[in-house]
C-alpha atoms as a PDB file:
ATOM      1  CA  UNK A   1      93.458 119.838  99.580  1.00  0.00           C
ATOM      2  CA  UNK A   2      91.827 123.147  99.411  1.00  0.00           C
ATOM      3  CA  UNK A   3      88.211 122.410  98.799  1.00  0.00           C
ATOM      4  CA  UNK A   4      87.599 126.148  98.748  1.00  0.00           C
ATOM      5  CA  UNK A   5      89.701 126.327  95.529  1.00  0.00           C
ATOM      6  CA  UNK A   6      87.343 124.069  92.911  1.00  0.00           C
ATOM      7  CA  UNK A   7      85.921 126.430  90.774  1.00  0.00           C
ATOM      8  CA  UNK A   8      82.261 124.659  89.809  1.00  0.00           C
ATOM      9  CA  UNK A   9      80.161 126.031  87.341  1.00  0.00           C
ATOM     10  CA  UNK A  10      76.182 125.983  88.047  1.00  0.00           C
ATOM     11  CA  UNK A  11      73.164 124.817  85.859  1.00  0.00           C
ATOM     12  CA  UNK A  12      70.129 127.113  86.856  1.00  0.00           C
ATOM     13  CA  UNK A  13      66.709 126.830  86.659  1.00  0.00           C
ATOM     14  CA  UNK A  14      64.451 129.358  85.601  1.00  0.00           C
ATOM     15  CA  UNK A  15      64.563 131.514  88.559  1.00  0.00           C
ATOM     16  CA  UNK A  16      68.271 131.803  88.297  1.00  0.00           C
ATOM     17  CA  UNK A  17      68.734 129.054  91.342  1.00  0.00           C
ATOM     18  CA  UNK A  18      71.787 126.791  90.726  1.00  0.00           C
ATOM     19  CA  UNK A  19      70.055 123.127  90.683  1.00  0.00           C
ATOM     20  CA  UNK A  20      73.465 121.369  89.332  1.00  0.00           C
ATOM     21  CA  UNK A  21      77.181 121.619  89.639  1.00  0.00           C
ATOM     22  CA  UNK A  22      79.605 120.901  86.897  1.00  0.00           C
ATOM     23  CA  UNK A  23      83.329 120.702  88.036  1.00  0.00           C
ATOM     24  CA  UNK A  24      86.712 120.516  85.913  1.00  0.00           C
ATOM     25  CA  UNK A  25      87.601 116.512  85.508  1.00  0.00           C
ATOM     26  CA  UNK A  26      91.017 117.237  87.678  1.00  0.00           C
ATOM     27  CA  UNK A  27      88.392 119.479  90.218  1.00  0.00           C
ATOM     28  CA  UNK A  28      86.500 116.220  90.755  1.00  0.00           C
ATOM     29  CA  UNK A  29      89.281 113.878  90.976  1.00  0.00           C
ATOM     30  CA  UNK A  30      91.152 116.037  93.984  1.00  0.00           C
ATOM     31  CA  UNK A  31      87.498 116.263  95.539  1.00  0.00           C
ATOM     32  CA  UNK A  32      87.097 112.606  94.811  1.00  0.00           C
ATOM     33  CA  UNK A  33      90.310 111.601  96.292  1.00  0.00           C
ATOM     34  CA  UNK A  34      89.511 114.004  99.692  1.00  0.00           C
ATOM     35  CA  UNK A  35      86.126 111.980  99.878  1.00  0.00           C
ATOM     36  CA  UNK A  36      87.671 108.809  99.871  1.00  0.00           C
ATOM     37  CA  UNK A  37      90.854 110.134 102.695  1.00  0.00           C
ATOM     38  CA  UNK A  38      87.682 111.171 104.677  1.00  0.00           C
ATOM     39  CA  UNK A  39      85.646 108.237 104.643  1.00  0.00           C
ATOM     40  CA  UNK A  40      88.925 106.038 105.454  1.00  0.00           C
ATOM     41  CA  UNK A  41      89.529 107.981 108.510  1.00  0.00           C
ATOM     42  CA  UNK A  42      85.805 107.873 109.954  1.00  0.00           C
ATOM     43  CA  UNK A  43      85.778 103.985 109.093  1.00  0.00           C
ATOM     44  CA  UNK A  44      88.715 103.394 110.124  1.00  0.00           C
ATOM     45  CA  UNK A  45      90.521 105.689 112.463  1.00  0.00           C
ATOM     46  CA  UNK A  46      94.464 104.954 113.924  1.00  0.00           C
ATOM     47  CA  UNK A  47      96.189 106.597 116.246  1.00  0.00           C
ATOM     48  CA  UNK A  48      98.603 108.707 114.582  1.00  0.00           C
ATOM     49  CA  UNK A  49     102.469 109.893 115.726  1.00  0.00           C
ATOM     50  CA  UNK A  50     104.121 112.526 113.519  1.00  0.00           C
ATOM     51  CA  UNK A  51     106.157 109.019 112.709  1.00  0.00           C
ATOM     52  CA  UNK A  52     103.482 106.382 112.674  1.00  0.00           C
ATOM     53  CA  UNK A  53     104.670 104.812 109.504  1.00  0.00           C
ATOM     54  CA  UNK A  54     101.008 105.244 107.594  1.00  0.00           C
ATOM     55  CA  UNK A  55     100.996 105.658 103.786  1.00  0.00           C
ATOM     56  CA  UNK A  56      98.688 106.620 100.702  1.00  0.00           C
ATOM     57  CA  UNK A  57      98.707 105.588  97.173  1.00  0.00           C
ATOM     58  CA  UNK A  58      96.274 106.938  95.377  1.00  0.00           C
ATOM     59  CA  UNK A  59      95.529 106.769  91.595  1.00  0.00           C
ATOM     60  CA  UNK A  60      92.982 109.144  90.195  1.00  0.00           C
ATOM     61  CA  UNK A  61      92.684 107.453  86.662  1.00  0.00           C
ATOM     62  CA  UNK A  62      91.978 104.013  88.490  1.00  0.00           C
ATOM     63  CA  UNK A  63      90.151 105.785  90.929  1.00  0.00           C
ATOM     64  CA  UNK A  64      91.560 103.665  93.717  1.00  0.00           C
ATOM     65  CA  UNK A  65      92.672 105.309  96.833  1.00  0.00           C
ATOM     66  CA  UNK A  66      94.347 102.573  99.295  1.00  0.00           C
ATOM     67  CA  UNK A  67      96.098 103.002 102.961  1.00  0.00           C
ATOM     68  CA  UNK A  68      99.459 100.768 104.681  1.00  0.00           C
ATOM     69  CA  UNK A  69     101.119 100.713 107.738  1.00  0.00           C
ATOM     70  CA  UNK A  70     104.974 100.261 106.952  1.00  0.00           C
ATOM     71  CA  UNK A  71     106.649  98.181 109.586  1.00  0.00           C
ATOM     72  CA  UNK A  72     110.569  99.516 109.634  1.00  0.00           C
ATOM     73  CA  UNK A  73     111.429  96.841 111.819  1.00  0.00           C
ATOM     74  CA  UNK A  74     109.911  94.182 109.639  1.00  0.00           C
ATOM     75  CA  UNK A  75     110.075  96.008 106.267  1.00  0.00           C
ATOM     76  CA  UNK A  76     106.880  94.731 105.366  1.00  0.00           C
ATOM     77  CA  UNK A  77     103.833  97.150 104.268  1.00  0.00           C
ATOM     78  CA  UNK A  78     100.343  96.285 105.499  1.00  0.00           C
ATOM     79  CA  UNK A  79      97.396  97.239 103.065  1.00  0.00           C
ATOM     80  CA  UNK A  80      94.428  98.131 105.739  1.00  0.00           C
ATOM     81  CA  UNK A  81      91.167  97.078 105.478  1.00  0.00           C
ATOM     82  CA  UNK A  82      88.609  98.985 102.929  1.00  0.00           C
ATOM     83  CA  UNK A  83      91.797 100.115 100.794  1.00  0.00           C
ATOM     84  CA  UNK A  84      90.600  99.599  97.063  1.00  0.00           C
ATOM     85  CA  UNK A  85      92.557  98.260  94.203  1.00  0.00           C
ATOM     86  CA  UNK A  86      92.088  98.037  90.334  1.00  0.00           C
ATOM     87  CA  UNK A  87      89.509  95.342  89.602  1.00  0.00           C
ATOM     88  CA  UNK A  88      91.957  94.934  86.313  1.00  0.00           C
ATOM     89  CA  UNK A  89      95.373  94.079  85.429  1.00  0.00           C
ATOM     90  CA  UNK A  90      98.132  95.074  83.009  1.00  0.00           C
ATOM     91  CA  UNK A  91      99.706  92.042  80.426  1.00  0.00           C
ATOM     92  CA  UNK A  92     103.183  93.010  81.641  1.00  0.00           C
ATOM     93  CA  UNK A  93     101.657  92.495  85.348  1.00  0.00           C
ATOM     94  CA  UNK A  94     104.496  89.815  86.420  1.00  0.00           C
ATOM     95  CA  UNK A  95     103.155  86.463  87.294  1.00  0.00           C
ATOM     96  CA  UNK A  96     103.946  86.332  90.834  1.00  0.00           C
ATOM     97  CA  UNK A  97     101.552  89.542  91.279  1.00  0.00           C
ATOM     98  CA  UNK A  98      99.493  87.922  89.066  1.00  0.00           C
ATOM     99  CA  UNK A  99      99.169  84.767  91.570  1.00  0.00           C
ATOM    100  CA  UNK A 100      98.843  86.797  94.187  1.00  0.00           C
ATOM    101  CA  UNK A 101      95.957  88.990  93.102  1.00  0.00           C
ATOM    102  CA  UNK A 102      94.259  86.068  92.621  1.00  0.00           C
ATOM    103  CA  UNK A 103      95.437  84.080  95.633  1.00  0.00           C
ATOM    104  CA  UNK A 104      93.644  87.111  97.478  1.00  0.00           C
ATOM    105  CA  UNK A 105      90.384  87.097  95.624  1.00  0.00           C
ATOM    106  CA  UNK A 106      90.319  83.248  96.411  1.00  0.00           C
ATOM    107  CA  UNK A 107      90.671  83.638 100.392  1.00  0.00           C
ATOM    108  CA  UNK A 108      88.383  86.398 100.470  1.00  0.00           C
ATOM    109  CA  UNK A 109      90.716  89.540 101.350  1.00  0.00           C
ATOM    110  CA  UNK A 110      90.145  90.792  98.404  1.00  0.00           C
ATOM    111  CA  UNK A 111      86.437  91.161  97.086  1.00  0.00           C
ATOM    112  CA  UNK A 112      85.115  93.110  94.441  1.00  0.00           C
ATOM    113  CA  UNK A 113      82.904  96.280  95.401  1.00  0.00           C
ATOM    114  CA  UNK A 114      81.568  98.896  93.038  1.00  0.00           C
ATOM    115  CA  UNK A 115      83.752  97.959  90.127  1.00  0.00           C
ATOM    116  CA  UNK A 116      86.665  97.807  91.721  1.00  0.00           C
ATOM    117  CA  UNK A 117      88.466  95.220  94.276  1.00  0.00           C
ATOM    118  CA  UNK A 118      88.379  96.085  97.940  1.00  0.00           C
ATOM    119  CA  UNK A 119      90.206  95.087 101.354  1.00  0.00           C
ATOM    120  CA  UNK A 120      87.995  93.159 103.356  1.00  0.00           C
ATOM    121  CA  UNK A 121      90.850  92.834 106.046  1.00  0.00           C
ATOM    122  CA  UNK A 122      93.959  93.887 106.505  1.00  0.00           C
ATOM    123  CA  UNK A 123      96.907  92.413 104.311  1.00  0.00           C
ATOM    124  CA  UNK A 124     100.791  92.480 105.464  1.00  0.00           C
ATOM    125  CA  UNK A 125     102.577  92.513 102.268  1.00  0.00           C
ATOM    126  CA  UNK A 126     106.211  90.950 102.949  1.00  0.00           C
ATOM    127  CA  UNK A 127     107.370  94.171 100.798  1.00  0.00           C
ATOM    128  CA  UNK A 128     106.157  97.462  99.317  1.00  0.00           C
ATOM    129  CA  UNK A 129     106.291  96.893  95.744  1.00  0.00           C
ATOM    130  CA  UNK A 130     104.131  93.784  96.264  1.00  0.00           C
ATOM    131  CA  UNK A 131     101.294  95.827  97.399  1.00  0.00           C
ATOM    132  CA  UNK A 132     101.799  98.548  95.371  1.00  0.00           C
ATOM    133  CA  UNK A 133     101.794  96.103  92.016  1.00  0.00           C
ATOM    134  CA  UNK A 134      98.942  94.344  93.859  1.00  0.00           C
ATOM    135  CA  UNK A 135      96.860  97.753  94.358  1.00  0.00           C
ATOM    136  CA  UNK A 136      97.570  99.132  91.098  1.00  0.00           C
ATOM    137  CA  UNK A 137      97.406  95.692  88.574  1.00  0.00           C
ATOM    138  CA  UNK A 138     100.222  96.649  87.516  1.00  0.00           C
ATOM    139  CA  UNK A 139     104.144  96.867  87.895  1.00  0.00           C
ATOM    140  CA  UNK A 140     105.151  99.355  90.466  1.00  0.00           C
ATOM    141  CA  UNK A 141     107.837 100.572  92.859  1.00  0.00           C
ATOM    142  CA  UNK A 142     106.524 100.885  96.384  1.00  0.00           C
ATOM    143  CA  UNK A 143     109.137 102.992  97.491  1.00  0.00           C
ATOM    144  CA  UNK A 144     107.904 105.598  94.738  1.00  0.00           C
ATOM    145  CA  UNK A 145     104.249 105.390  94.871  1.00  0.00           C
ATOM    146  CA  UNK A 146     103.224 105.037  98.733  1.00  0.00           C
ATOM    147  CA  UNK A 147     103.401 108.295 100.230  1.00  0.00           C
ATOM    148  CA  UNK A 148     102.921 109.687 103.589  1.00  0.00           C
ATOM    149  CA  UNK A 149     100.741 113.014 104.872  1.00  0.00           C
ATOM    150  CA  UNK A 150     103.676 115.299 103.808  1.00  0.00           C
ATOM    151  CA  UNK A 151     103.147 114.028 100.273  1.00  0.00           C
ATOM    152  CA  UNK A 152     106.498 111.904 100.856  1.00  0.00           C
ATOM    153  CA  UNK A 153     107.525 108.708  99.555  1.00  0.00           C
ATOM    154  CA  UNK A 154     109.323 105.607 101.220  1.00  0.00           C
ATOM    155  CA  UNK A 155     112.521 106.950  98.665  1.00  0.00           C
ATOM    156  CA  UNK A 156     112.053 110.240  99.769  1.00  0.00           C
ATOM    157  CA  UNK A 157     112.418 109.219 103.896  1.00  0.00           C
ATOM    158  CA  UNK A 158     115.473 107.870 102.592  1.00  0.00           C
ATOM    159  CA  UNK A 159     113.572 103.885 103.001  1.00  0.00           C
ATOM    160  CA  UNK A 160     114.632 101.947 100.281  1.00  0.00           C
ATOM    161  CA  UNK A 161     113.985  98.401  99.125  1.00  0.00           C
END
């Protein structure tokens, strides 16, 4: 993201000096979601390989940003600690993601922070969707929605479930 390219707009006082900054709702979700990649890399930082199998699914409307490891050999994806996910969940949310939400609430893994559930550790998912569904509260395809730095998803690296 280009943070140079937000275009605020400035309250001023009465000497002309900007004392607030109003931004574009889709301005402040793209400088929302770099926030969040930030702080996730300073709390948590991994050694990365142009390959290292690390993925991002972010949902603005949510506003949950979460980070996995996939594991080719094991074809499982690993939800890292501090990745969020929405503290509600669709009715057509299957049961079994249902269950598991909870399941993770229950052991402590996932706790709620701010509105929102949070990581507390990591979680190895025995396949993407399940996180996905599990991050989002609702149905989802992992191999659509986690994505890696080039903006690519599992589908896209020609991984599929």
């Amino acid at each position: 993201m280009d943070i140079h390219s937000l275009r605020p707009r400035f309250v001023v006082d009465v000497d002309g000096e900007p004392v607030e900054a109003l931004l574009r709702i889709d301005d402040y979700e793209k400088l929302l979601e770099y926030v969040r990649k930030l702080q996730m890399e300073i709390e948590q930082p991994i050694n990365k390989s142009a390959n290292d199998g690390l993925f991002t699914y972010y949902l603005p409307r949510k506003g949950v940003y979460a980070r996995a490891q996939w594991s080719a050999i094991e074809r499982s994806m690993t939800v890292l600690k501090g990745s969020e996910a929405a503290n509600w969940t669709a009715n057509s949310l299957p049961n079994q993601y249902r269950e598991l939400r909870q399941q993770l609430i229950d052991m402590g893994i996932l706790i709620e922070e701010n509105r929102r559930l949070q990581f507390a550790s990591d979680y190895k998912f025995s396949h993407a969707s399940d996180a996905a569904s599990v991050v989002a509260g609702n149905s989802r395809s992992g191999f659509d929605t986690w994505k890696d730095s080039n903006d690519r998803t599992l589908n896209q690296l020609g991984i599929t479930g």
